[in-house]
Structures are given as C-alpha cells and as structure tokens.
Protein backbone atom coordinates (compact mmCIF):
# COMPACT_ATOMS: atom_id res chain seq x y z
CA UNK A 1 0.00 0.00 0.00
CA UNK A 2 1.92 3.37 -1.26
CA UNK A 3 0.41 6.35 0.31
CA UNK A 4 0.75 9.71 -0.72
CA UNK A 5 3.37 12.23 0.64
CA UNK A 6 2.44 13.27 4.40
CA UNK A 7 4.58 15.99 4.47
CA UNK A 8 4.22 18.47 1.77
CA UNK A 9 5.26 21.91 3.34
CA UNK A 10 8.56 22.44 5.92
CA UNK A 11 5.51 25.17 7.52
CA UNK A 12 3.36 21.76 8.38
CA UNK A 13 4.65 21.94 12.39
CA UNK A 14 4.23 23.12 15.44
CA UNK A 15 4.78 27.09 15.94
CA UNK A 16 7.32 26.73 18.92
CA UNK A 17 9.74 24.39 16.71
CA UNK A 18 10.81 27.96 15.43
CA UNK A 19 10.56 29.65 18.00
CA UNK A 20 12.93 27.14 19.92
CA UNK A 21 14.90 27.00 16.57
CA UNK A 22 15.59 30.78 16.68
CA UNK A 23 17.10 30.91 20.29
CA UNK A 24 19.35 28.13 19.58
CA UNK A 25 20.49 29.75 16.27
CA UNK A 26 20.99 32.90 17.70
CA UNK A 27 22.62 31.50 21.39
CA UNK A 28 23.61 27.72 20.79
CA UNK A 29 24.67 26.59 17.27
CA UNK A 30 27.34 24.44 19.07
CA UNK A 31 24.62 22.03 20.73
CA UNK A 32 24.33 18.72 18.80
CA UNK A 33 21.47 16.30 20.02
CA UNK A 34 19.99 12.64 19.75
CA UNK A 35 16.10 12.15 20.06
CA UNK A 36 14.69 9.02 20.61
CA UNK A 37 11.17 7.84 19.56
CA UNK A 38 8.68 5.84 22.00
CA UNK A 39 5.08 4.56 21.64
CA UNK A 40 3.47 4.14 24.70
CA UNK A 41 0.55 2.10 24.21
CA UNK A 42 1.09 -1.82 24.72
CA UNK A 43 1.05 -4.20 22.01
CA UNK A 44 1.40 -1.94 18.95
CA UNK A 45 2.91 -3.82 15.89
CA UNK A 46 4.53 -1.48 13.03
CA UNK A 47 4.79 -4.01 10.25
CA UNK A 48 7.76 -3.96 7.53
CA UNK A 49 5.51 -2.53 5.27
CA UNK A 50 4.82 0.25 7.69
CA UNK A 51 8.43 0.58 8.13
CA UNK A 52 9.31 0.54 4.50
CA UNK A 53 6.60 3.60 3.96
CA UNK A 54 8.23 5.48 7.06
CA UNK A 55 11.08 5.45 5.66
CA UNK A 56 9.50 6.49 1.88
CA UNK A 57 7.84 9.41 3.82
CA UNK A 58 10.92 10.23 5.91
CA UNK A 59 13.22 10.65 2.20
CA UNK A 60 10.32 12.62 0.59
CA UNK A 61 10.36 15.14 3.99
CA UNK A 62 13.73 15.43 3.10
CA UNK A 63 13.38 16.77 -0.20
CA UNK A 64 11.24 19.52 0.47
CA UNK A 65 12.49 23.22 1.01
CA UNK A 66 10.54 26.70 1.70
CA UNK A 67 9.00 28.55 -0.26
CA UNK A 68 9.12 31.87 -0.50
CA UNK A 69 5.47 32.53 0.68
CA UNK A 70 6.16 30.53 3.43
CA UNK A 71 9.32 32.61 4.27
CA UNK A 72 7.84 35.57 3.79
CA UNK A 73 4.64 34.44 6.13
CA UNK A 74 7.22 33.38 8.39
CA UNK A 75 8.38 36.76 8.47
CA UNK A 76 4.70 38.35 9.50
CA UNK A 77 4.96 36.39 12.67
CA UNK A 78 6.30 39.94 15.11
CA UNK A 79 8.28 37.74 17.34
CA UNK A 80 10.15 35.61 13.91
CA UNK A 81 13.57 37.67 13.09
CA UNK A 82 14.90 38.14 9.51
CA UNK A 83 18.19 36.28 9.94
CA UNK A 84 16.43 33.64 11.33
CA UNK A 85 14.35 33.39 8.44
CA UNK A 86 17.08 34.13 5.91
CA UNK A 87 18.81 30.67 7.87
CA UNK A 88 15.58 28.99 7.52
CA UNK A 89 16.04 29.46 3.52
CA UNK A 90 19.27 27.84 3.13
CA UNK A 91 17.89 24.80 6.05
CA UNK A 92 16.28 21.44 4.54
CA UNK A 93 15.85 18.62 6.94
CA UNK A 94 18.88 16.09 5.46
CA UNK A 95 18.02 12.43 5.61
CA UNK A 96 21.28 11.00 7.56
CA UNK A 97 20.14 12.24 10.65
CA UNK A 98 17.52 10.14 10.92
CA UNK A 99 17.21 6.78 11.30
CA UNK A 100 14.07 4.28 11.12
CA UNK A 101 14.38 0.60 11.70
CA UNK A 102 12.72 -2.33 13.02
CA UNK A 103 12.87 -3.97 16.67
CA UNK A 104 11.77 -7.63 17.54
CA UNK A 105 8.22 -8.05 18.34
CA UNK A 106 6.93 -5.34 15.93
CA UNK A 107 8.83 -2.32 17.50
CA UNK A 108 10.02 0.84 15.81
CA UNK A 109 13.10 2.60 16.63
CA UNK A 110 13.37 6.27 15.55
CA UNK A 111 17.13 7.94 16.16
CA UNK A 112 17.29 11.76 15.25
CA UNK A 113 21.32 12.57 15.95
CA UNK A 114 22.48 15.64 14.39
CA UNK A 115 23.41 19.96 15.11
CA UNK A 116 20.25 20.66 17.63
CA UNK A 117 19.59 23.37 15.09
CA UNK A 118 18.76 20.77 12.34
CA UNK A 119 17.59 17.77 14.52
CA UNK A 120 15.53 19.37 16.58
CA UNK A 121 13.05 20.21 13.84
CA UNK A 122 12.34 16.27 12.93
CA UNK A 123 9.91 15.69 16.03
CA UNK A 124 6.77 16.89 14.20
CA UNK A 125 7.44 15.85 11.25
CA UNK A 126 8.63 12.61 11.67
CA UNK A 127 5.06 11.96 14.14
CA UNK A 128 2.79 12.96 11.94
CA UNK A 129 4.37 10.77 9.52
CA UNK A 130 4.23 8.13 11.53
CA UNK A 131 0.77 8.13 13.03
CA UNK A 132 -1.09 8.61 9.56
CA UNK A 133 0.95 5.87 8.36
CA UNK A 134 -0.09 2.93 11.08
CA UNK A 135 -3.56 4.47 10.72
CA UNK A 136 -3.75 3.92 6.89
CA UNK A 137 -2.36 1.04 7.24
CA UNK A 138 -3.76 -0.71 10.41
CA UNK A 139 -7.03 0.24 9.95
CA UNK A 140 -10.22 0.80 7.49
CA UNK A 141 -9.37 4.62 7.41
CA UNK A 142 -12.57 5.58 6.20
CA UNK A 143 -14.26 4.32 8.86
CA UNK A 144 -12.47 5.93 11.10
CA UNK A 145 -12.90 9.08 9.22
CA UNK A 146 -16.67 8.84 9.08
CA UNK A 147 -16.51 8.36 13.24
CA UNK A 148 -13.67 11.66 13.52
CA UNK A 149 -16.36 13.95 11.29
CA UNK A 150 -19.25 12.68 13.93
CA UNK A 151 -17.24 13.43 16.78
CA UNK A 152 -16.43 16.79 15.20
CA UNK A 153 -19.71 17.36 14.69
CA UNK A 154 -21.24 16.68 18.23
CA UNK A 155 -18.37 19.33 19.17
CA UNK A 156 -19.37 21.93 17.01
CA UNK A 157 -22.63 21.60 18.14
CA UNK A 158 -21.79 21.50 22.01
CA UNK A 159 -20.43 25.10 21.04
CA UNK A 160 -22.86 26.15 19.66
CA UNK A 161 -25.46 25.25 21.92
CA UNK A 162 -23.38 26.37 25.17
CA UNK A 163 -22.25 23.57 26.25
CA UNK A 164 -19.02 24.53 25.62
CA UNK A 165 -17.97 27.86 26.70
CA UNK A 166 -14.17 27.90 27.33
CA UNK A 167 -11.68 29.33 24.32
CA UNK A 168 -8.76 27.09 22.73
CA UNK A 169 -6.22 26.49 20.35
CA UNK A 170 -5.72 23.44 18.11
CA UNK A 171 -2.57 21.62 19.25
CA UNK A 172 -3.31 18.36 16.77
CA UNK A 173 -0.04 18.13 14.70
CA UNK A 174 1.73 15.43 16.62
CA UNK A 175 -0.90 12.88 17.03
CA UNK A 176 -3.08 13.87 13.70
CA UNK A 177 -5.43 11.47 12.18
CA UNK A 178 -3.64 12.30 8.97
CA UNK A 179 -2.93 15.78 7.28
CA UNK A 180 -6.17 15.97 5.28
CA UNK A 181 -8.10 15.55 8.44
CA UNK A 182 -6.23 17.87 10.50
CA UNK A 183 -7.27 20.56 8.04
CA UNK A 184 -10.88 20.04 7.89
CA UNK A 185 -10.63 20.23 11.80
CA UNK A 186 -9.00 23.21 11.67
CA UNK A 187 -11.14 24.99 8.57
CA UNK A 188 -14.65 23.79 10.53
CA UNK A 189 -13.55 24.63 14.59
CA UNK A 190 -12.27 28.44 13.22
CA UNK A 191 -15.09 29.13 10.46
CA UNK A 192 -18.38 27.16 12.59
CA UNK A 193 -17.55 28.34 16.40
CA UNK A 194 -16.75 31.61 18.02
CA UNK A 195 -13.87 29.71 20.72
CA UNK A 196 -10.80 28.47 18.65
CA UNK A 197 -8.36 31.17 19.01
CA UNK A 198 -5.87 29.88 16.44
CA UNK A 199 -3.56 26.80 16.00
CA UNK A 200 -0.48 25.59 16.78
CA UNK A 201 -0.17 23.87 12.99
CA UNK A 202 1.85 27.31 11.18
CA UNK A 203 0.99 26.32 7.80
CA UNK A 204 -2.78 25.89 8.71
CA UNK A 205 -2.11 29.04 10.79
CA UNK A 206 -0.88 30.48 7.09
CA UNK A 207 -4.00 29.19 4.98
CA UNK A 208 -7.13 30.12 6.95
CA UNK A 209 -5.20 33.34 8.35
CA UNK A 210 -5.66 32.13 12.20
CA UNK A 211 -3.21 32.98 14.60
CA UNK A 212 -0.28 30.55 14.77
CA UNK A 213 0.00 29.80 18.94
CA UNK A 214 2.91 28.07 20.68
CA UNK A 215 5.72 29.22 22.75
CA UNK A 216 8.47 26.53 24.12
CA UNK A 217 8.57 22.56 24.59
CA UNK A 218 10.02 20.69 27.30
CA UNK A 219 13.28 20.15 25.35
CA UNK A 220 14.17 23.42 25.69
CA UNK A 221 14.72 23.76 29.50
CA UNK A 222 16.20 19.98 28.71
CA UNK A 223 19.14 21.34 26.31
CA UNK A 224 20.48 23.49 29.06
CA UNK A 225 21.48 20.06 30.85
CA UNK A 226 23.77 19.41 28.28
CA UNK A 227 25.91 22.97 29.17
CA UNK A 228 28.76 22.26 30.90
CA UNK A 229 28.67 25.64 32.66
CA UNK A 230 25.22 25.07 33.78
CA UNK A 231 23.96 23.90 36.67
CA UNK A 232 21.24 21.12 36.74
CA UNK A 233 19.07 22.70 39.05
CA UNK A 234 19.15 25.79 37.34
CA UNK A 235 18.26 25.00 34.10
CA UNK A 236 14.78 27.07 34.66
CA UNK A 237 16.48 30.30 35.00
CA UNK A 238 18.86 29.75 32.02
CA UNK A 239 16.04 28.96 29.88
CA UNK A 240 13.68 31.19 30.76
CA UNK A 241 16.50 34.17 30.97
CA UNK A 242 17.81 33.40 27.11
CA UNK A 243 14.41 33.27 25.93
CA UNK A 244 13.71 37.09 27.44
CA UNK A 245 16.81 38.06 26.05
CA UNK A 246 15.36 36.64 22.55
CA UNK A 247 11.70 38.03 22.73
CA UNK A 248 11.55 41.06 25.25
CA UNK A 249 8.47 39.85 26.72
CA UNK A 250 6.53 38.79 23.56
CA UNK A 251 5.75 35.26 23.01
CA UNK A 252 5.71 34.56 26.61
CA UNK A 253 3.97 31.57 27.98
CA UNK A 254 6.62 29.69 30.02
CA UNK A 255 6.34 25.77 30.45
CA UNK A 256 6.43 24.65 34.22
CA UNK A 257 7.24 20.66 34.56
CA UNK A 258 10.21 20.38 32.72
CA UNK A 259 11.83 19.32 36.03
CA UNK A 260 8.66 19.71 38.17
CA UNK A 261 6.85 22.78 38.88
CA UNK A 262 7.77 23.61 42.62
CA UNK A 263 11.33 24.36 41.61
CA UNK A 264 10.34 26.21 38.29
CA UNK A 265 8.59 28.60 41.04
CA UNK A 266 11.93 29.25 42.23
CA UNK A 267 13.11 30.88 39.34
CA UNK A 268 9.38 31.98 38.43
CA UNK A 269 10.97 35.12 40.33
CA UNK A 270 9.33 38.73 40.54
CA UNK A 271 11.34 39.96 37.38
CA UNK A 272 9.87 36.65 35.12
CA UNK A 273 6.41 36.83 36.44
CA UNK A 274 6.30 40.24 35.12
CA UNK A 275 8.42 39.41 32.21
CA UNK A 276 6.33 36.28 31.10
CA UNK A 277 2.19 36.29 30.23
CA UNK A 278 1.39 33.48 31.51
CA UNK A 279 2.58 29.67 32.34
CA UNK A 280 1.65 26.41 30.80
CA UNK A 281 0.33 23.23 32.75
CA UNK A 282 1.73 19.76 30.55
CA UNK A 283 1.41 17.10 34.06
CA UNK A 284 0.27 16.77 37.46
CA UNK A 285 -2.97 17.35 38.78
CA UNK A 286 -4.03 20.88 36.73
CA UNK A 287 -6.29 21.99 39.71
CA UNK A 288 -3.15 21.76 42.33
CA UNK A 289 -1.14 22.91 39.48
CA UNK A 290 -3.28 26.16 39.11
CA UNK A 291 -3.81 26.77 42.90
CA UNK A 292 0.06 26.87 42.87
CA UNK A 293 0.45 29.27 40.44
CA UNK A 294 -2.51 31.60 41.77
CA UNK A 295 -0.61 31.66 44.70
CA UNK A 296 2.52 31.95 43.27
CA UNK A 297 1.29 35.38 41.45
CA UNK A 298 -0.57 37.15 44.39
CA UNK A 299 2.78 36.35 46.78
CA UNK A 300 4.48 38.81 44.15
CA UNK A 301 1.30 41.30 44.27
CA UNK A 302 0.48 40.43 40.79
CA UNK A 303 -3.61 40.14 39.98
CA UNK A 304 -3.86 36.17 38.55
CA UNK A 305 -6.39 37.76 36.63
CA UNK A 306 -3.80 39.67 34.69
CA UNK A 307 -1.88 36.50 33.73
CA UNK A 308 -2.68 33.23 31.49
CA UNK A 309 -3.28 29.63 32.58
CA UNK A 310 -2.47 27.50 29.42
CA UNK A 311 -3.55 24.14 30.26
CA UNK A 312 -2.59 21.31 27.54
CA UNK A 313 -1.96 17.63 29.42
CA UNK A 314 -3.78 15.17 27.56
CA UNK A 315 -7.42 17.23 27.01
CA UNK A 316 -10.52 16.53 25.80
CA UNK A 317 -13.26 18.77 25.74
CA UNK A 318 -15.46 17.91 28.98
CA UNK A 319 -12.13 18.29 31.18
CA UNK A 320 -11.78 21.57 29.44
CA UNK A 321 -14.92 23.04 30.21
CA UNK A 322 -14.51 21.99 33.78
CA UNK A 323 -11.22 23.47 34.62
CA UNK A 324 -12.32 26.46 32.63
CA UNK A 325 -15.58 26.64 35.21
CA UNK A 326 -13.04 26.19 38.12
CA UNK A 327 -10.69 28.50 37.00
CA UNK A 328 -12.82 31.50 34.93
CA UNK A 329 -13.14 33.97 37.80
CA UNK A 330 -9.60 33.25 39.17
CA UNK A 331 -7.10 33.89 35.97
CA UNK A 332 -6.94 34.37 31.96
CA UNK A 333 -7.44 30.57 30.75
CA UNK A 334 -7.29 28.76 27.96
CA UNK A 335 -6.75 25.32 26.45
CA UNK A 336 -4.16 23.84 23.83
CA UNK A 337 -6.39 20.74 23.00
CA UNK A 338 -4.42 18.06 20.63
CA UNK A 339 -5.28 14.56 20.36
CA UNK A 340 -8.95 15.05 20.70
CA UNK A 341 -9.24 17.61 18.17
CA UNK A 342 -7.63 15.93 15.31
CA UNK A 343 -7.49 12.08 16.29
CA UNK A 344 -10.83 11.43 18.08
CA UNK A 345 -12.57 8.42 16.20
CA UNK A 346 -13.63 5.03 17.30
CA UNK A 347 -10.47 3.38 18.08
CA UNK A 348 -7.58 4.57 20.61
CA UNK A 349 -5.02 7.32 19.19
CA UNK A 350 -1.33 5.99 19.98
CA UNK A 351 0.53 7.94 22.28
CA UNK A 352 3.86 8.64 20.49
CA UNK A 353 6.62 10.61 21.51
CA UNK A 354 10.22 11.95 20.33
CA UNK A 355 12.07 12.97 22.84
CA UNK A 356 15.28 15.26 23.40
CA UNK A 357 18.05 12.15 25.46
CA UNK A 358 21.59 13.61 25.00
CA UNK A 359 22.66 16.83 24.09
CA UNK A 360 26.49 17.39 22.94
CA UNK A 361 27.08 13.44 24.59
CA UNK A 362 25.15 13.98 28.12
CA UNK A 363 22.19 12.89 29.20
CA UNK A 364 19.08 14.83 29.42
CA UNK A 365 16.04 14.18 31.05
CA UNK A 366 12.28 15.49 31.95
CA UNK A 367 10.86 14.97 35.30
CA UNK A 368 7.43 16.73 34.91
CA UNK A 369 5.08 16.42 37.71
CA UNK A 370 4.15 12.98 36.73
CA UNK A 371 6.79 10.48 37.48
CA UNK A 372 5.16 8.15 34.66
CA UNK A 373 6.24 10.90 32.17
CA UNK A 374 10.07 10.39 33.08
CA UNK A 375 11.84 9.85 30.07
CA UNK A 376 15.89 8.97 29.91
CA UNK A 377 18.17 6.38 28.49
CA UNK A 378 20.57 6.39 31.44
CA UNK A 379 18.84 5.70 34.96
CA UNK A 380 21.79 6.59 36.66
CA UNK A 381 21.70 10.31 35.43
CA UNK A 382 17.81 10.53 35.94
CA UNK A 383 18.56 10.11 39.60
CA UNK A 384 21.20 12.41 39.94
CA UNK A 385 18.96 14.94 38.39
CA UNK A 386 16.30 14.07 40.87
CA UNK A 387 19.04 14.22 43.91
CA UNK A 388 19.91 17.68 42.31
CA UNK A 389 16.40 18.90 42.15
CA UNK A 390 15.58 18.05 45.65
CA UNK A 391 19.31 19.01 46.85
CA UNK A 392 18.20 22.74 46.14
CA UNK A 393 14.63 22.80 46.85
CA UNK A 394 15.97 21.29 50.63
CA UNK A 395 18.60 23.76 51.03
CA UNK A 396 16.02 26.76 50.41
CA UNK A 397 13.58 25.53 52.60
CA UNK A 398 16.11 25.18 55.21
CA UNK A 399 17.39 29.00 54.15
CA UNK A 400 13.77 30.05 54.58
CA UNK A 401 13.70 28.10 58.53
CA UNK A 402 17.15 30.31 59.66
C-alpha cells in the first residue's frame, strides 16, 4: 500500500519548533542532540511494510524546502527575526540524521542525531508521519474518518449550543489522524464556532489566516542540561533568561514541569512573572497545578487575573470546560487541546513521543510532575537529576527556617 506524501510543506509543524529553533540559532549553534522515539501504548505492531513507507515518507520530507510565501509568512509572525528566516532558507531537513528501523516483536526505533539546530526540527514531522501511516495502514481509514467527522460534529454543536464555553487552540499536529483531516478540523472549529483562538499547525495558521499559537517545549529547559557551565538545578532560570533576552516579553507563555513545577517557582521570580504572560500546565494534577500558580502570582502582588493559565496535558473537551468553570473567575485561561481535536474516532489514538536524550554526549532528562512521564536512556543520570532537584529545593527551605 503506497500512500501519498504526508509531508508536503517544511511550515506543516508546530509554531514553537521555530521559536525554539531561533534561540538556539541565535545563542547555541554548538549544541548537537539525539532524540529518541517511544510509543506508549502496549502491544502496537509497526509491520515492515509500515516501516518501508516510514522510511519512503521520511526521504520525501527530506526533499522539500521553503518557499518563498512561506518565508515571507514566516516573516509576518512579530516575534520571527529576519536572519532567522534568511537561515531557515538555506535549512532542509537532510536524511542521515535520521534513522528508522525495526525492533523484535513489531517495534520501531526512531534515532534523530544531528546539530540541535537541524535535529531538533524532525519531532513533528517525523510523528505525523508516523501516526497517519499505522492508521492507513492498520485500519479501514474511512471508517475511522466517518466516526472523527461525527465526533467533530457533536463538538461543534456543544459550542454552539453552550455547552461549551471555554476558548482554545488546536494543538493536533503530533498525534493527527492524517494531514487531510487535521485541516478540515482546523477549517470547521475556526469558520463554525466563536472559541478556537488559532492553531499551533503554522501552515494551517498560514491558509485560513488564524493565529499561529505556541511558545516553548520541554526540550528546551532539557538542552540546558547538556551545558557544561550550567547547573542542573538551574536550568529554569537559564532557559527562561535566554528566551527574554530573545523576545523582550513577547511570546511569553513559560512551560512549568520540565523538572517539576515547585522548583520552576523558584526561578518563576518577581522579574519573570512580570516578564512572562502566563505559564503552561503539561502534568500533574491541573487543579493543584493552578492553585500553585494563583498563589505563586498574588505572593508577588500580581492580579492572577492579569496572567494566562495555558492548560494542555492530555485534554478533551469535557475536562476543558470543567477546569475552565473552576478556574474563569480566578485567571486568563485557555486550552491547547491536541489529540482530541484531530485524532478522536472510534479506536484509541497511539501515544507517540520523540524525545530530546543527549545533548552534545550527556544525558538529558524530563521529570514533569508525573513520574510516569520520566523519560531517559541512562537511569543513573535521571537520579542524579532528581538528587539535584531536591538538593536545592531542601537547602532553600532550610534558608527560609534560619
């Protein structure tokens, strides 16, 4: 079964991949980096003929370039700098970074190893490629098309009936039914309710003139880790202080669970909470989470009201609306809502990852604020990170005591 390309514009990814992209090209062109695929569900089988149209998909990626439309939308973005851009037109992804293979028992191994510039820039791609390709190919896809557009359509309605009340933004690239479907998502949430504030998809973003939401991922605060100079337990400050130095205080929505959310706080300091517009909640129990952060904002005098609670962990739309009642009166909120906007149908959407495990030869790691999210090829280092994590948090509680 030969499907068609997947791929068919470099703009066809997530909005923070450039804006990650342009910190590291401006501040860190000397970080190299390996990324490492996973599929979380049990007992999913990629066949060889999966595999051998991964790998089809993967070389036709690599052919593509940008276009000059797409350079010069890239440039309309306020935040997106012209030598940045001017970089992005001599950039193609190149096909020996990656590598695609088969593991026993119908396993897939995905390597990305390459200049973090370049490699970096895979993880979208190389999902949606994969997860339209086991869903062709597993399943009777229009069936599971004909159950997405009901689903979309009981949504639509719930919006327009009030059931739903809360604003979002479609996050769907990663885990996307396939690219056609992702669009008509996209084209019928924006043009058919009044709540979908824009997309995280830049080339959708680009062809229904939405606006193109996303800020930074967890392997940003995870590249600092692999700076000699840095410490571990300061990678928060590092990250978040490059990225002000970047964007001034535009495009700023800072991620909290890279290496769990009490010690971002500690770096969340009176200078960031003004600098930043809000925070982003990706694990843990969103209700504590927020609490923590309402807190967090009045101990500095700041109105919650004033700032943004982005909350995008795993979301479908009835856990939206609730956290959105909870929260409504307390803070700005809105939702990043992936999965469930562009692979809801009747079977269960894989949970696929790529994720950042060694930058220039070291180790890197996520904690979040669910241990289950943990993700790192060497055990050993994931618990000195932990020991280094709770070595400071301990010694400023003990500062705070004296």
């Amino acid at each position: 079964m030969k499907l068609a390309p997947i791929v068919t514009s470099l703009l066809d990814t997530d909005l923070y991949k450039f804006n990650m992209d342009q910190v590291i090209f401006h501040k860190h062109t000397d970080l190299c980096g390996q990324y490492y695929f996973k599929c979380r569900n049990e007992g999913i089988v990629f066949t060889d003929e999966m595999v051998k149209e991964i790998k089809e998909q993967v070389a036709h990626l690599c052919s593509l370039r940008f276009k000059k439309n797409e350079l010069d939308y890239l440039r309309s973005i306020r935040f997106i700098k012209n030598d940045y851009v001017e970089f992005l037109r001599l950039w193609h992804p190149i096909r020996d970074y990656v590598s695609v293979e088969s593991t026993e028992n119908g396993g897939l191994s995905v390597v990305v190893d390459g200049p973090l510039f370049s490699a970096m820039q895979f993880e979208i791609y190389l999902l949606e490629i994969i997860n339209e390709v086991y869903f062709r190919m597993a399943y009777d896809y229009d069936k599971l098309l004909k159950s997405a557009e009901e689903r979309l359509d009981k949504k639509i309605k719930a919006f327009n009936d009030g059931t739903y009340t809360f604003s979002f933004a479609e996050f769907g690239c990663r885990r996307r039914l396939s690219r056609e479907w992702e669009d008509v998502v996209v084209r019928r949430l924006a043009a058919e309710t009044k709540n979908c504030v824009g997309t995280s998809n830049v080339y959708l973003a680009m062809k229904y003139n939405l606006t193109p939401i996303g800020t930074y991922a967890h392997e940003y605060v995870q590249m600092y880790q692999g700076i000699d100079e840095i410490p571990l337990a300061y990678t928060n400050h590092f990250a978040m202080q490059d990225w002000y130095d970047e964007y001034r205080g535009d495009n700023g929505t800072a991620l909290t669970d890279t290496i769990t959310t009490e010690l971002f706080l500690k770096d969340f300091n009176r200078s960031m909470v003004n600098n930043y517009n809000g925070v982003r909640h990706d694990s843990g129990d969103p209700y504590k989470w927020g609490e923590m952060i309402i807190e967090h904002y009045l101990s500095y005098g700041v109105d919650p009201k004033t700032k943004l609670l982005l909350f995008s962990d795993s979301l479908d739309f009835d856990r939206a609306q609730a956290l959105y009642d909870y929260f409504k009166d307390k803070a700005k909120v809105s939702f990043g809502i992936g999965t469930f906007c562009s692979n809801d149908t009747e079977v269960e959407p894989l949970n696929i990852v790529i994720k950042l495990q060694y930058v220039n030869g070291r180790p890197v790691a996520k904690l979040s604020d669910t241990p289950g999210k943990a993700m790192c090829k060497d055990t050993e280092y994931l618990e000195y990170l932990k020991r280094s994590v709770a070595f400071r948090l301990d010694r400023q509680k003990d500062d705070k005591k004296q």
